[in-house]
PDB file of N, CA and C in Angstrom:
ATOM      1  N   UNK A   1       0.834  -1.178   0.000  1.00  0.00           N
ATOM      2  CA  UNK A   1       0.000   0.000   0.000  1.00  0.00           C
ATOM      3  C   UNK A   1       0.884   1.249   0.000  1.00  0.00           C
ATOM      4  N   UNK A   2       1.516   1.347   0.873  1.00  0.00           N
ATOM      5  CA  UNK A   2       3.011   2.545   0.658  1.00  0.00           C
ATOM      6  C   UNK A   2       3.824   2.621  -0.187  1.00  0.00           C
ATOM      7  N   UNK A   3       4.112   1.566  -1.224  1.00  0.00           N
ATOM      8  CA  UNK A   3       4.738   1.871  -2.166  1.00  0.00           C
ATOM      9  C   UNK A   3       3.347   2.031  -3.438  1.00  0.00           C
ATOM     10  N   UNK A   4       2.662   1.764  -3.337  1.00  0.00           N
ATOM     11  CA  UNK A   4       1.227   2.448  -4.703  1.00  0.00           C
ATOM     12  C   UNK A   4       0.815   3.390  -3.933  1.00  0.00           C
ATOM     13  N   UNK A   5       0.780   3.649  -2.891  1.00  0.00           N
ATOM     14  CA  UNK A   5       0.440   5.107  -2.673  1.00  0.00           C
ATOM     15  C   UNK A   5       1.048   6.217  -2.529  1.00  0.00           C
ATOM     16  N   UNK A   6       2.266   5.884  -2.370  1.00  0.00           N
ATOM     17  CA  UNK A   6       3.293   7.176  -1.612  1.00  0.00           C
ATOM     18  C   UNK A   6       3.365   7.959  -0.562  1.00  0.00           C
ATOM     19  N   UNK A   7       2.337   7.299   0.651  1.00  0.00           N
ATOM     20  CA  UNK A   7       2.218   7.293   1.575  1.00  0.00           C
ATOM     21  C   UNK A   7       3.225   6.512   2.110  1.00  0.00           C
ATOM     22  N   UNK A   8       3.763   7.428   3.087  1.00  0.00           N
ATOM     23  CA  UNK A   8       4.996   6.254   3.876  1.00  0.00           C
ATOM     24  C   UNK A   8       4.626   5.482   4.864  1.00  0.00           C
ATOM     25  N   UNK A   9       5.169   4.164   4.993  1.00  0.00           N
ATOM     26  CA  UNK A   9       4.281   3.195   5.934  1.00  0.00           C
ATOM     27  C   UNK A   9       3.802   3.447   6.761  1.00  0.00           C
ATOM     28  N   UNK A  10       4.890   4.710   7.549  1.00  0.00           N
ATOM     29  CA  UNK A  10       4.791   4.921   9.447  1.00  0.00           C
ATOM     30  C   UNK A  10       4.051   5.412   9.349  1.00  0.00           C
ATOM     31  N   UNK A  11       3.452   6.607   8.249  1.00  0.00           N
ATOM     32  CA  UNK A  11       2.005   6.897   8.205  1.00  0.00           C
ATOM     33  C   UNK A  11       0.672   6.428   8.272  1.00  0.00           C
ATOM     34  N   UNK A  12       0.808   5.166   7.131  1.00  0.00           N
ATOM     35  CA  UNK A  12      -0.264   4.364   6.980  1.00  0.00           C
ATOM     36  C   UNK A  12      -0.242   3.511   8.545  1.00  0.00           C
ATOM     37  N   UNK A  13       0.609   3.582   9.043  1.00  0.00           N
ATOM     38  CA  UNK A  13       0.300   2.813  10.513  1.00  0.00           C
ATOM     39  C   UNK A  13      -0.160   3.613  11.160  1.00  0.00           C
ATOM     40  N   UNK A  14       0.132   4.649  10.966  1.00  0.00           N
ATOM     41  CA  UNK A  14      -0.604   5.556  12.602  1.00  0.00           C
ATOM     42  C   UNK A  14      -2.094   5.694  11.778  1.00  0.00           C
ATOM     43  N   UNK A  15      -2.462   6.094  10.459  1.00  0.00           N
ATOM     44  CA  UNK A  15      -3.911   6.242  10.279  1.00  0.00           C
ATOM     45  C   UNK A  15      -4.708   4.716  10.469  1.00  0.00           C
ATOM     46  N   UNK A  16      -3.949   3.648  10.384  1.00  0.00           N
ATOM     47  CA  UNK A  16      -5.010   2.196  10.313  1.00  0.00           C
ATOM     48  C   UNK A  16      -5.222   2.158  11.571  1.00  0.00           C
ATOM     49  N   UNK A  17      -4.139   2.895  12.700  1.00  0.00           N
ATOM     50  CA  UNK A  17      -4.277   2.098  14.288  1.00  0.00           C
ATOM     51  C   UNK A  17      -4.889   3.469  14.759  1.00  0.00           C
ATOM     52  N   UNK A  18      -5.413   4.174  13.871  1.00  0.00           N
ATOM     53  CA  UNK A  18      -6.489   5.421  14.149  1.00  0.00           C
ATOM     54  C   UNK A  18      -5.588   5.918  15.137  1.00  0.00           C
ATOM     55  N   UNK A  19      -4.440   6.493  15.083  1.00  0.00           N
ATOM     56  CA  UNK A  19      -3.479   7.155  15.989  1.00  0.00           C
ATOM     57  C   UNK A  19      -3.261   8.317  14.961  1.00  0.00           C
ATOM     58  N   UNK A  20      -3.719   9.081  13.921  1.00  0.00           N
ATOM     59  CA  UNK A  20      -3.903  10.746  13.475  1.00  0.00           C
ATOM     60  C   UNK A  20      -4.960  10.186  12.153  1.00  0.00           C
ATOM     61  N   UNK A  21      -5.049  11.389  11.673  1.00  0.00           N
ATOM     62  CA  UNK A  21      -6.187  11.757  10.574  1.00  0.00           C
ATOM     63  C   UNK A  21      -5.232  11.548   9.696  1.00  0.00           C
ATOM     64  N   UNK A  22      -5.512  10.818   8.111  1.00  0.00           N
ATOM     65  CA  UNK A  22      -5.740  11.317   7.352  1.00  0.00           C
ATOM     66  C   UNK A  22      -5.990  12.389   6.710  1.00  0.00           C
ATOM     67  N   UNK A  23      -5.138  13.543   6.011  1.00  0.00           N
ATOM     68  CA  UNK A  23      -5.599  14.613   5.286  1.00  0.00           C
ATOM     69  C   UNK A  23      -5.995  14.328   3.865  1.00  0.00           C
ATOM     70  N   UNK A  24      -6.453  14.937   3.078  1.00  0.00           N
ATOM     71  CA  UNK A  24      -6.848  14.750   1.551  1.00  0.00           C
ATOM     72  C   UNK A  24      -6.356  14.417   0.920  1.00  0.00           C
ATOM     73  N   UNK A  25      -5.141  14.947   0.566  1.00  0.00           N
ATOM     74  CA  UNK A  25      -4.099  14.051  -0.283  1.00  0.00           C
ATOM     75  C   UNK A  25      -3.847  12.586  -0.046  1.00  0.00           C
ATOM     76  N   UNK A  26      -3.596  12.658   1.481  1.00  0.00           N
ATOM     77  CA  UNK A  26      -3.299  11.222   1.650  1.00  0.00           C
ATOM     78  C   UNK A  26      -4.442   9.969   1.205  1.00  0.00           C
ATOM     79  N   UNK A  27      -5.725  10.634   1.318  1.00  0.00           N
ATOM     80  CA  UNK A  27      -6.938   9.708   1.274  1.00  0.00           C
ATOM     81  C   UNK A  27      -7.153   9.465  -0.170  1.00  0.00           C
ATOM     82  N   UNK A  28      -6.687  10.508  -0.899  1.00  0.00           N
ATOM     83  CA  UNK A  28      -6.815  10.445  -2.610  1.00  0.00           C
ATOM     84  C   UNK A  28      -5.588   9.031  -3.084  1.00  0.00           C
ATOM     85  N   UNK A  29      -4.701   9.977  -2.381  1.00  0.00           N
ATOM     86  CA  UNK A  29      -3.435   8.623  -2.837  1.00  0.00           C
ATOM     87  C   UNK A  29      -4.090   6.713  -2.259  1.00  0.00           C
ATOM     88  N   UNK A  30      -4.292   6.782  -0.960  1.00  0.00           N
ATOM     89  CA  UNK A  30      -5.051   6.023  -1.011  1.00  0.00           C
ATOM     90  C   UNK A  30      -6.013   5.398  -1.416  1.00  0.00           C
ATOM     91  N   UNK A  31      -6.893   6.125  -1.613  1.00  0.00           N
ATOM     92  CA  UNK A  31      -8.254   5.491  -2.369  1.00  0.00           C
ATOM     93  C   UNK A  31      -7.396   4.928  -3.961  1.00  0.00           C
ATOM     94  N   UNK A  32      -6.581   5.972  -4.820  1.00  0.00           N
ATOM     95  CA  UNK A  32      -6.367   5.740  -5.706  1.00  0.00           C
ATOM     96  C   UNK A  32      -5.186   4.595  -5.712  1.00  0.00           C
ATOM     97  N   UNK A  33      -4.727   3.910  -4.966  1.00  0.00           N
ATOM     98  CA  UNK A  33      -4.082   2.696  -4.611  1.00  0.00           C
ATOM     99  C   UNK A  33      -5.000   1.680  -4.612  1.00  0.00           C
ATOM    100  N   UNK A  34      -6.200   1.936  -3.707  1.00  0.00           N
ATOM    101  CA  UNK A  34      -6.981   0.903  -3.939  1.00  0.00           C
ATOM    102  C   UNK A  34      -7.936   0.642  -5.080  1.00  0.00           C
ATOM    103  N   UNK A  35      -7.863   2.038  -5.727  1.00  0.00           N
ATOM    104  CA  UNK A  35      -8.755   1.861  -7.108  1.00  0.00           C
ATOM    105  C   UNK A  35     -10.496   1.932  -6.845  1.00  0.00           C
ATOM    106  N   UNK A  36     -10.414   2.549  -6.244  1.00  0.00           N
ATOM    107  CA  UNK A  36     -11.987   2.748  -5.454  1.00  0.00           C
ATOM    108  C   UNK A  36     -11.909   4.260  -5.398  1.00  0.00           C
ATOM    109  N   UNK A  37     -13.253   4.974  -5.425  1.00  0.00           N
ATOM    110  CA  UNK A  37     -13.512   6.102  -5.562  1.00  0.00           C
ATOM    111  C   UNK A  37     -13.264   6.498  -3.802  1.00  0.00           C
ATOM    112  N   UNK A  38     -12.855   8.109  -3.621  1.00  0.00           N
ATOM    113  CA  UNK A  38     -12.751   8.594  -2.248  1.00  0.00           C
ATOM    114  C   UNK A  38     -13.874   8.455  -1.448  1.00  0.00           C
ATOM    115  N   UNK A  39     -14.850   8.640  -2.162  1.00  0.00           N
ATOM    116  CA  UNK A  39     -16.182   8.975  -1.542  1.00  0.00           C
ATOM    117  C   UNK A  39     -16.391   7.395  -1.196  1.00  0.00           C
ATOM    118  N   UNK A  40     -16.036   6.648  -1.702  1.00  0.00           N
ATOM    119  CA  UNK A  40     -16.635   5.589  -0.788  1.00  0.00           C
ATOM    120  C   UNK A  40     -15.598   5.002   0.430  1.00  0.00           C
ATOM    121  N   UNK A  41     -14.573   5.986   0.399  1.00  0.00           N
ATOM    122  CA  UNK A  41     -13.534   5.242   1.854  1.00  0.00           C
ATOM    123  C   UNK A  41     -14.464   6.366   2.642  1.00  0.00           C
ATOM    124  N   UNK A  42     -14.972   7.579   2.494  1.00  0.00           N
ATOM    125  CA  UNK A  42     -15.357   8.063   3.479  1.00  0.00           C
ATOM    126  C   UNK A  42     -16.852   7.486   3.716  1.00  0.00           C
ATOM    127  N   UNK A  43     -17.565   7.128   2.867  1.00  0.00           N
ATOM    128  CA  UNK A  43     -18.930   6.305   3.329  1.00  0.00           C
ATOM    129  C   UNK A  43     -18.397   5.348   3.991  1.00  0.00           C
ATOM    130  N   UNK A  44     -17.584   4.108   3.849  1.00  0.00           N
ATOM    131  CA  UNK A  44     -17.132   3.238   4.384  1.00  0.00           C
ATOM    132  C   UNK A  44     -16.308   4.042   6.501  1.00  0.00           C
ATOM    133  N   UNK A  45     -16.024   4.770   6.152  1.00  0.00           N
ATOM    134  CA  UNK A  45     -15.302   5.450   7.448  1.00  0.00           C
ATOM    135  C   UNK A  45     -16.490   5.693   8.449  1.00  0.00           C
ATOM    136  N   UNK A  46     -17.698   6.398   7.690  1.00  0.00           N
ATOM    137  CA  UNK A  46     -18.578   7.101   8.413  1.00  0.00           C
ATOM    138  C   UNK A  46     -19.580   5.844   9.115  1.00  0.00           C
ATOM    139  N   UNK A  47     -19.411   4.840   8.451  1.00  0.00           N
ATOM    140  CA  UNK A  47     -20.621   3.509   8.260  1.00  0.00           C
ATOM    141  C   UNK A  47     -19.663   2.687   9.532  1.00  0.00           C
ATOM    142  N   UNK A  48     -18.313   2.735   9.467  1.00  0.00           N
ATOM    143  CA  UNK A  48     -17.504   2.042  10.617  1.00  0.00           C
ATOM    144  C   UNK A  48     -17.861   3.082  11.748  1.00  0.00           C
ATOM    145  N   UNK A  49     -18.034   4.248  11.889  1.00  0.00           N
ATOM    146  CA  UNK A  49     -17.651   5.318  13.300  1.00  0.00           C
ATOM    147  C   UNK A  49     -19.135   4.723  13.682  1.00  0.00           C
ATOM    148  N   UNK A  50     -19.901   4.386  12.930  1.00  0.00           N
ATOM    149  CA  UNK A  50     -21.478   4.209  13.838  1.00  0.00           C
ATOM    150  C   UNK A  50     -21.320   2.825  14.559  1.00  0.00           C
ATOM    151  N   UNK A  51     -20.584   1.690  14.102  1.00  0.00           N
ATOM    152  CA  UNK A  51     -20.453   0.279  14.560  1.00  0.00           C
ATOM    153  C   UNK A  51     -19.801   0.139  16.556  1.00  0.00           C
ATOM    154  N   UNK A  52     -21.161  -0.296  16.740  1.00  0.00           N
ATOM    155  CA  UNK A  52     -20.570   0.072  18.366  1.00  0.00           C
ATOM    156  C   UNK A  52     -19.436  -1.295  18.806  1.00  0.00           C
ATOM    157  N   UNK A  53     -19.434  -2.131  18.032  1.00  0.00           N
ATOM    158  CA  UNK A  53     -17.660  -2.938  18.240  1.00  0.00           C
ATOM    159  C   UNK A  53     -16.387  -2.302  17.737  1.00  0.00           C
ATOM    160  N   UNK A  54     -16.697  -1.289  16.548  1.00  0.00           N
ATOM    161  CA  UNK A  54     -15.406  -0.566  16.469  1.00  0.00           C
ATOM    162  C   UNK A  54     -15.349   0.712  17.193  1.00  0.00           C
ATOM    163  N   UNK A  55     -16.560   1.175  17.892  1.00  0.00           N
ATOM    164  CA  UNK A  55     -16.267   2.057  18.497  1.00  0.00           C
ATOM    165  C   UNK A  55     -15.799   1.672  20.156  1.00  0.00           C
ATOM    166  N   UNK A  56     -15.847   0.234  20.946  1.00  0.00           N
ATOM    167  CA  UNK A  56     -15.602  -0.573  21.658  1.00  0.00           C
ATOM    168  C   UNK A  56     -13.941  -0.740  21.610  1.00  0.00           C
ATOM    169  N   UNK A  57     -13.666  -1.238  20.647  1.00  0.00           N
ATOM    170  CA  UNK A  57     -12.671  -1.822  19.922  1.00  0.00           C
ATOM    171  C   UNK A  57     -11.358  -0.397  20.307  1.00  0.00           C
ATOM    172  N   UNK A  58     -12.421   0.790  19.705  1.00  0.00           N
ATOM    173  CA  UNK A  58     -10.936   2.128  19.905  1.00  0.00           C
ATOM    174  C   UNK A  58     -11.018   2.455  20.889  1.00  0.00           C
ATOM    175  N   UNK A  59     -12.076   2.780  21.510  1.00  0.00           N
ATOM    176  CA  UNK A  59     -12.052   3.081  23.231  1.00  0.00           C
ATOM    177  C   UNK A  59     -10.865   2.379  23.939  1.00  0.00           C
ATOM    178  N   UNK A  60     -11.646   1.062  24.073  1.00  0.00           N
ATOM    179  CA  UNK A  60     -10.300  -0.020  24.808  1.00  0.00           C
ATOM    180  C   UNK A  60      -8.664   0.082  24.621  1.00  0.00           C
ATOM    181  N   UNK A  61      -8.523   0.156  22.956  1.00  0.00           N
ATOM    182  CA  UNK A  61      -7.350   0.477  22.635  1.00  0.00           C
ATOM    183  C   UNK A  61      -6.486   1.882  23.061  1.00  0.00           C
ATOM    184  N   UNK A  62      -7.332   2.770  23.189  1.00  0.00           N
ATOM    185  CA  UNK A  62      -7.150   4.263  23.759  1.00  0.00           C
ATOM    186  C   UNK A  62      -7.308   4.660  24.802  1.00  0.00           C
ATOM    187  N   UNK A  63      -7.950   3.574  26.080  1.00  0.00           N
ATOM    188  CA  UNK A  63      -8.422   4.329  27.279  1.00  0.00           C
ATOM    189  C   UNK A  63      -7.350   4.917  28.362  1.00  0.00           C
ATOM    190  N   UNK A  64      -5.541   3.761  27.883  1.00  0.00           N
ATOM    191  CA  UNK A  64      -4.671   4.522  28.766  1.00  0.00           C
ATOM    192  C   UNK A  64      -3.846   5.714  28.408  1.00  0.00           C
ATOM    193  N   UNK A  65      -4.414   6.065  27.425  1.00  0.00           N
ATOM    194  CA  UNK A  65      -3.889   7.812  26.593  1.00  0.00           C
ATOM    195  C   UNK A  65      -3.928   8.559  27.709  1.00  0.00           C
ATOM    196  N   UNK A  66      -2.911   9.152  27.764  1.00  0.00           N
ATOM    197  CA  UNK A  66      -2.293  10.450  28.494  1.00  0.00           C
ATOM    198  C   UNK A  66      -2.767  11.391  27.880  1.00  0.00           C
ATOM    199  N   UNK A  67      -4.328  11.965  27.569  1.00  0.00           N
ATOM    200  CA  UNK A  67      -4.028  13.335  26.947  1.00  0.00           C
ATOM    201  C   UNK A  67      -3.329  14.366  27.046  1.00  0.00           C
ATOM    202  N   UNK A  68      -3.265  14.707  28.017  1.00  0.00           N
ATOM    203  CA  UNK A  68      -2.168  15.712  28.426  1.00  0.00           C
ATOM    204  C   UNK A  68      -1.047  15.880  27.998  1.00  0.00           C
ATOM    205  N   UNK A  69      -0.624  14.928  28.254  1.00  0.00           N
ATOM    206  CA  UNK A  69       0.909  14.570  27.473  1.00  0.00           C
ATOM    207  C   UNK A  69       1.203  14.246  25.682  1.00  0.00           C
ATOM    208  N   UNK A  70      -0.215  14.112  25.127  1.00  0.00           N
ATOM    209  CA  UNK A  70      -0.394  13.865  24.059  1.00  0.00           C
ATOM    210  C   UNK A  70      -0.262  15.395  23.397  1.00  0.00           C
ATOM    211  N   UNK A  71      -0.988  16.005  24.511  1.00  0.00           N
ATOM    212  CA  UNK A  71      -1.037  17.224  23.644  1.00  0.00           C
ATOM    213  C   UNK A  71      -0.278  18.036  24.022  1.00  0.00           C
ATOM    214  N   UNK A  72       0.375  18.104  24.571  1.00  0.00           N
ATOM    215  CA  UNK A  72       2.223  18.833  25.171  1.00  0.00           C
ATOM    216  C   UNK A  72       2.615  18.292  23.976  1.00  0.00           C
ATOM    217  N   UNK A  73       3.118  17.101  23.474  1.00  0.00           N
ATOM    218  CA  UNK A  73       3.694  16.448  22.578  1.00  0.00           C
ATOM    219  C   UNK A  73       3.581  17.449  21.153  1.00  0.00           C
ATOM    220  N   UNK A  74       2.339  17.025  20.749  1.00  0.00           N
ATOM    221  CA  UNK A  74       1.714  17.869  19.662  1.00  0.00           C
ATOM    222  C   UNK A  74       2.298  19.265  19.470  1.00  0.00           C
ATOM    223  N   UNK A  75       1.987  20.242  20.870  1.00  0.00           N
ATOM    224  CA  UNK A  75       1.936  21.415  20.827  1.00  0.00           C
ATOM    225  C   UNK A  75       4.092  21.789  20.675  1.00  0.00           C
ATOM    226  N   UNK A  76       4.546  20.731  21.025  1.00  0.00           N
ATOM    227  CA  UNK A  76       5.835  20.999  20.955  1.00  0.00           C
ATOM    228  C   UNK A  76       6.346  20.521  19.295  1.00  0.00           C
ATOM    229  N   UNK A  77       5.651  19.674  18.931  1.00  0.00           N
ATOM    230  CA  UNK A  77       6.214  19.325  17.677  1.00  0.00           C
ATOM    231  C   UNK A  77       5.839  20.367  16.559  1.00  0.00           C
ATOM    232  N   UNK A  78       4.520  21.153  16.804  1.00  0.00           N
ATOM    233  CA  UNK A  78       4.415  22.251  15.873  1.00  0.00           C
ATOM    234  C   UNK A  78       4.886  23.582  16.073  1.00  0.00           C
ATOM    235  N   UNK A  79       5.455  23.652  17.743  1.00  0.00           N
ATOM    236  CA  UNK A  79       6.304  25.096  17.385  1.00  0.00           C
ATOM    237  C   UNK A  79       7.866  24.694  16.682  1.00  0.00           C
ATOM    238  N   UNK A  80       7.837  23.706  16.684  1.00  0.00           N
ATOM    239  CA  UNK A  80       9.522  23.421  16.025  1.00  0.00           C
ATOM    240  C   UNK A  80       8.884  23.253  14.362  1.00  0.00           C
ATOM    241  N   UNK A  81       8.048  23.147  14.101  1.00  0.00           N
ATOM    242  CA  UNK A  81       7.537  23.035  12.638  1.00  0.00           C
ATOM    243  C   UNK A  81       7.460  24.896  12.426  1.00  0.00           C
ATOM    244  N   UNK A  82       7.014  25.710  13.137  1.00  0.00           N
ATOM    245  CA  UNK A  82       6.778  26.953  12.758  1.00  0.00           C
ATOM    246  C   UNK A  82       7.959  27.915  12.790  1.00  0.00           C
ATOM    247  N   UNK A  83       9.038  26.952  13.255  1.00  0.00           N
ATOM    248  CA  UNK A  83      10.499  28.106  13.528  1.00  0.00           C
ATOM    249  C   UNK A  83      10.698  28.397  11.922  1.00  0.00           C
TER     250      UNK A  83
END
């Protein structure tokens, strides 16, 4: 998938293990890897966020998140992006 998309793996891992978003480009390159129109990874996205086992499924996987520290993290990695 990272080499037909040009998405780099470590990417495609953090969007499959729903650890960041997807932006547009990336979802185009994607979709167009899989050869399927965009609009249906986002019907398909929107049709998974309603499924209460995948919404089970990310909870569990996410419940020992540090927000705090998540977002210190964040907030430090984009002032070094804005120098």
């Amino acid at each position: 998938m990272a080499a037909k998309s040009g998405v780099p793996y470590s990417t495609l891992r953090k969007i499959f293990d729903l650890n960041t978003v997807a932006d547009y480009e990336q979802l185009h390159r994607i979709a167009d890897a899989l050869k399927m129109p965009l609009s249906q990874i986002i019907t398909d996205a929107d049709e998974l966020s309603k499924d209460p086992e995948v919404i089970s499924d990310f909870e569990t996987s996410h419940e020992n998140i540090d927000i705090d520290k998540w977002a210190d993290r964040i907030r430090t990695e984009d002032s070094i992006k804005t120098r």
